[in-house]
PDB file of N, CA and C in Angstrom:
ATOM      1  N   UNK A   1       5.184 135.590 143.467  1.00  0.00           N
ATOM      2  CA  UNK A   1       4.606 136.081 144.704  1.00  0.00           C
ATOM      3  C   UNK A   1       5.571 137.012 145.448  1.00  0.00           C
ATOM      4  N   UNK A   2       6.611 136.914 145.385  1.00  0.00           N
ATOM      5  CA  UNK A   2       7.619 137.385 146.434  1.00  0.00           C
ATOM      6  C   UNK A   2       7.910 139.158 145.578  1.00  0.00           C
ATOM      7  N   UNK A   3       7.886 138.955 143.788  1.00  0.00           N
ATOM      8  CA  UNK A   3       7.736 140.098 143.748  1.00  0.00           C
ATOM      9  C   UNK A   3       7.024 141.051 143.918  1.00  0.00           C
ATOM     10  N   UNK A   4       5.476 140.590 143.728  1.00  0.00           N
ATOM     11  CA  UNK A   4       4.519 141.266 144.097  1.00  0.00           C
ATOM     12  C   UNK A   4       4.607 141.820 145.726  1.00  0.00           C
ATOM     13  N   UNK A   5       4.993 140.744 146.406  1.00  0.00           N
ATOM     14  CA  UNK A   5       5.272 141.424 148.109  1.00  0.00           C
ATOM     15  C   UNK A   5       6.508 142.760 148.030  1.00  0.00           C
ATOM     16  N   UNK A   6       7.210 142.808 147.015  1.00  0.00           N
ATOM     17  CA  UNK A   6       8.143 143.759 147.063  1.00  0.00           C
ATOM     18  C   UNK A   6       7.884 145.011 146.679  1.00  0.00           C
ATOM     19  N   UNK A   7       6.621 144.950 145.637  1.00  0.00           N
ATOM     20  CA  UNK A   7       6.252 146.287 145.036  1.00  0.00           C
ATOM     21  C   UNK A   7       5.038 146.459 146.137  1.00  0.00           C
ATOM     22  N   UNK A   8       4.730 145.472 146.771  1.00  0.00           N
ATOM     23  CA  UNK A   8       3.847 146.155 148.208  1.00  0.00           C
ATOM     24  C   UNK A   8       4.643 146.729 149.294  1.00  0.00           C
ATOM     25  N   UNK A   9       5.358 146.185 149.495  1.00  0.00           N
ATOM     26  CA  UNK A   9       6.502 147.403 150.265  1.00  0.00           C
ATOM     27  C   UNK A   9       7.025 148.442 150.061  1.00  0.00           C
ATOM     28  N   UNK A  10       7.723 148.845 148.482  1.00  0.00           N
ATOM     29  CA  UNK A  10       7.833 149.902 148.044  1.00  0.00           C
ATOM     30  C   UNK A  10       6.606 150.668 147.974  1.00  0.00           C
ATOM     31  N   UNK A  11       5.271 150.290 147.549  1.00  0.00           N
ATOM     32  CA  UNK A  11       4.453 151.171 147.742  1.00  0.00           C
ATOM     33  C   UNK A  11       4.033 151.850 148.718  1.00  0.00           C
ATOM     34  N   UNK A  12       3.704 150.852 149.771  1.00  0.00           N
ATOM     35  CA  UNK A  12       3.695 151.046 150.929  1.00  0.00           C
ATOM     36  C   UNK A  12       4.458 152.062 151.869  1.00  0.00           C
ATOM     37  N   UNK A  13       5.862 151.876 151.011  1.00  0.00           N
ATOM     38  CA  UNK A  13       7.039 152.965 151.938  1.00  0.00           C
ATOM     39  C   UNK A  13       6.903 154.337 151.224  1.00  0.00           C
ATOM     40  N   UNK A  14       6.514 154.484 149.890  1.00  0.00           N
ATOM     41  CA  UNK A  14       6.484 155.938 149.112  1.00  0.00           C
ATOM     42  C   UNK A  14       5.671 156.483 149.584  1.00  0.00           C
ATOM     43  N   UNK A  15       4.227 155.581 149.958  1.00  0.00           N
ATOM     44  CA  UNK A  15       3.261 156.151 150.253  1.00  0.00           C
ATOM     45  C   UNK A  15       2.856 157.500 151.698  1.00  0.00           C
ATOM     46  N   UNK A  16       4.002 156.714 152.685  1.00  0.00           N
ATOM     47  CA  UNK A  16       4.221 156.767 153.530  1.00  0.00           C
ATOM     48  C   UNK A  16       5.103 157.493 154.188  1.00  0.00           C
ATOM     49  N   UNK A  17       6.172 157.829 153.279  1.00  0.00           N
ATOM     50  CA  UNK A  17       7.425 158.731 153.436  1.00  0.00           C
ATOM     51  C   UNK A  17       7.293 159.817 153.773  1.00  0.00           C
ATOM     52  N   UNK A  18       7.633 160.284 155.102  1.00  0.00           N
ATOM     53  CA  UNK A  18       7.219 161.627 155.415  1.00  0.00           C
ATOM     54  C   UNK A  18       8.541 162.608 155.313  1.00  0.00           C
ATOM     55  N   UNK A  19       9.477 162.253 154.587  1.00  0.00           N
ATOM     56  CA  UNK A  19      10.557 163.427 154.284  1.00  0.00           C
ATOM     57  C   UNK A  19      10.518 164.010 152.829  1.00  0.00           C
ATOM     58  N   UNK A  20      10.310 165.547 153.507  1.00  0.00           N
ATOM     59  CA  UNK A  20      10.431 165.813 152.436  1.00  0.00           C
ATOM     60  C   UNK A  20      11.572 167.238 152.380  1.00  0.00           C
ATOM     61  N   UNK A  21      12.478 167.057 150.971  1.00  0.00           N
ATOM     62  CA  UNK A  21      13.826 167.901 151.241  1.00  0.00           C
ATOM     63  C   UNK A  21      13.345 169.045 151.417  1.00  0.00           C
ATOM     64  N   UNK A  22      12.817 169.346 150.562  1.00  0.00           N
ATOM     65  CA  UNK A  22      12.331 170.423 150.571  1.00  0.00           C
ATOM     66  C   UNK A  22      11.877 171.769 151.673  1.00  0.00           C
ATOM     67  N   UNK A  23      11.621 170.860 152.588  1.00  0.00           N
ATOM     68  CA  UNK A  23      11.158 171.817 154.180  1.00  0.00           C
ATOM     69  C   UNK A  23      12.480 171.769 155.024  1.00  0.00           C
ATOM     70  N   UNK A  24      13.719 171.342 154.006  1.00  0.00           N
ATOM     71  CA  UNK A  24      15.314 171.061 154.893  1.00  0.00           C
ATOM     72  C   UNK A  24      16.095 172.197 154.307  1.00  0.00           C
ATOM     73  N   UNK A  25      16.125 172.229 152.788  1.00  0.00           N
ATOM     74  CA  UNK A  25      17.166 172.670 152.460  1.00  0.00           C
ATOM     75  C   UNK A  25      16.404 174.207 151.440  1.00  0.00           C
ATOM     76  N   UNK A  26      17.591 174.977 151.668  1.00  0.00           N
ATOM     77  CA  UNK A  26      17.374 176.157 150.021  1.00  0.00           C
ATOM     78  C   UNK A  26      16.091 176.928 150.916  1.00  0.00           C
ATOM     79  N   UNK A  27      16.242 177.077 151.984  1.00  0.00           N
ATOM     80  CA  UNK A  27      15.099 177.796 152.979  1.00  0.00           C
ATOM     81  C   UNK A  27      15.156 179.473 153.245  1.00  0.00           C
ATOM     82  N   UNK A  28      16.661 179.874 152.282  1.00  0.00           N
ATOM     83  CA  UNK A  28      16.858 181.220 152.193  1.00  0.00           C
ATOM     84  C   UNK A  28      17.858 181.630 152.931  1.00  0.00           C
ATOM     85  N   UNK A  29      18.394 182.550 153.033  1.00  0.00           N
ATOM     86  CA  UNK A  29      19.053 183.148 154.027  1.00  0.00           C
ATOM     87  C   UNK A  29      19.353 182.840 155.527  1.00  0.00           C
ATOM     88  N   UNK A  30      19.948 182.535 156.244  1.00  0.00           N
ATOM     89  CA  UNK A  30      19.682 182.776 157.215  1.00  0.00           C
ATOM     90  C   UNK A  30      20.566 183.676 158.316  1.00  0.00           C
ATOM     91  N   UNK A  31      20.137 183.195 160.010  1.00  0.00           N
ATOM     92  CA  UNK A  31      20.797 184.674 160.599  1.00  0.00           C
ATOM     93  C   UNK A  31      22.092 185.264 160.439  1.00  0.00           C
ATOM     94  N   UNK A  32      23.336 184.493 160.093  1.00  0.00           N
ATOM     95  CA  UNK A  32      24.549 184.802 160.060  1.00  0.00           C
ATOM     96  C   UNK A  32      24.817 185.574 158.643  1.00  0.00           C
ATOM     97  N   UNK A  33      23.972 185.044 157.678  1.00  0.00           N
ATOM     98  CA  UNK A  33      23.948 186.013 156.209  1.00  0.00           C
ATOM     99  C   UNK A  33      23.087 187.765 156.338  1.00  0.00           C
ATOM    100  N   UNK A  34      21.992 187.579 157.487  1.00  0.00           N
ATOM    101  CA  UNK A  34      21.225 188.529 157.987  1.00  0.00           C
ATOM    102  C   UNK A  34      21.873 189.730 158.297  1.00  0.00           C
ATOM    103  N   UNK A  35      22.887 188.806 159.418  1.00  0.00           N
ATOM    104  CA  UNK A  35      23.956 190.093 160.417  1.00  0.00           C
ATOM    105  C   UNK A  35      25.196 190.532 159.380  1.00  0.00           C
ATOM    106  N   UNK A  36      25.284 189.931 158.264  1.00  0.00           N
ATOM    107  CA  UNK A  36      26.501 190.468 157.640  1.00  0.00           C
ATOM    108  C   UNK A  36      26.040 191.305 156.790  1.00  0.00           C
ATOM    109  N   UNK A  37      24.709 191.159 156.214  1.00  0.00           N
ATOM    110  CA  UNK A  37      24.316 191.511 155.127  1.00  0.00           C
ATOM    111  C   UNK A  37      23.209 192.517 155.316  1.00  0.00           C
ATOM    112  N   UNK A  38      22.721 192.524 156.567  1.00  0.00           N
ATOM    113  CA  UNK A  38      21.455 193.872 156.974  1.00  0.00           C
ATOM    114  C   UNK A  38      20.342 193.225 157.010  1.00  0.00           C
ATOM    115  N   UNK A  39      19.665 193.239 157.534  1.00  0.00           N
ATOM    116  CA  UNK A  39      18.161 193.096 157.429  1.00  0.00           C
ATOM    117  C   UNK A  39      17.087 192.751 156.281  1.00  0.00           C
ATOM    118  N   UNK A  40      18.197 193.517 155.251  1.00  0.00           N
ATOM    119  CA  UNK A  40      17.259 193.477 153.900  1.00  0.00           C
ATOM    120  C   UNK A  40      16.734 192.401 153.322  1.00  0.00           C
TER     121      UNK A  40
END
């Protein structure tokens, strides 16, 4: 029983996980690479 309550929590928490790296990191350039580097 107690494992089954554990893979309901893990499910529960994956399901649920609202981070995602993706919208954090590797987002491109930004302003200080901009001003050294031009606009381009």
């Amino acid at each position: 029983m107690a494992r089954l309550m554990r893979l309901g929590r893990r499910l529960a928490r994956a399901l649920t996980d609202t981070y995602r790296p993706e919208r954090h990191y590797m987002r491109g350039p930004g302003p200080k690479w901009r001003a050294k580097h031009g606009a381009a």
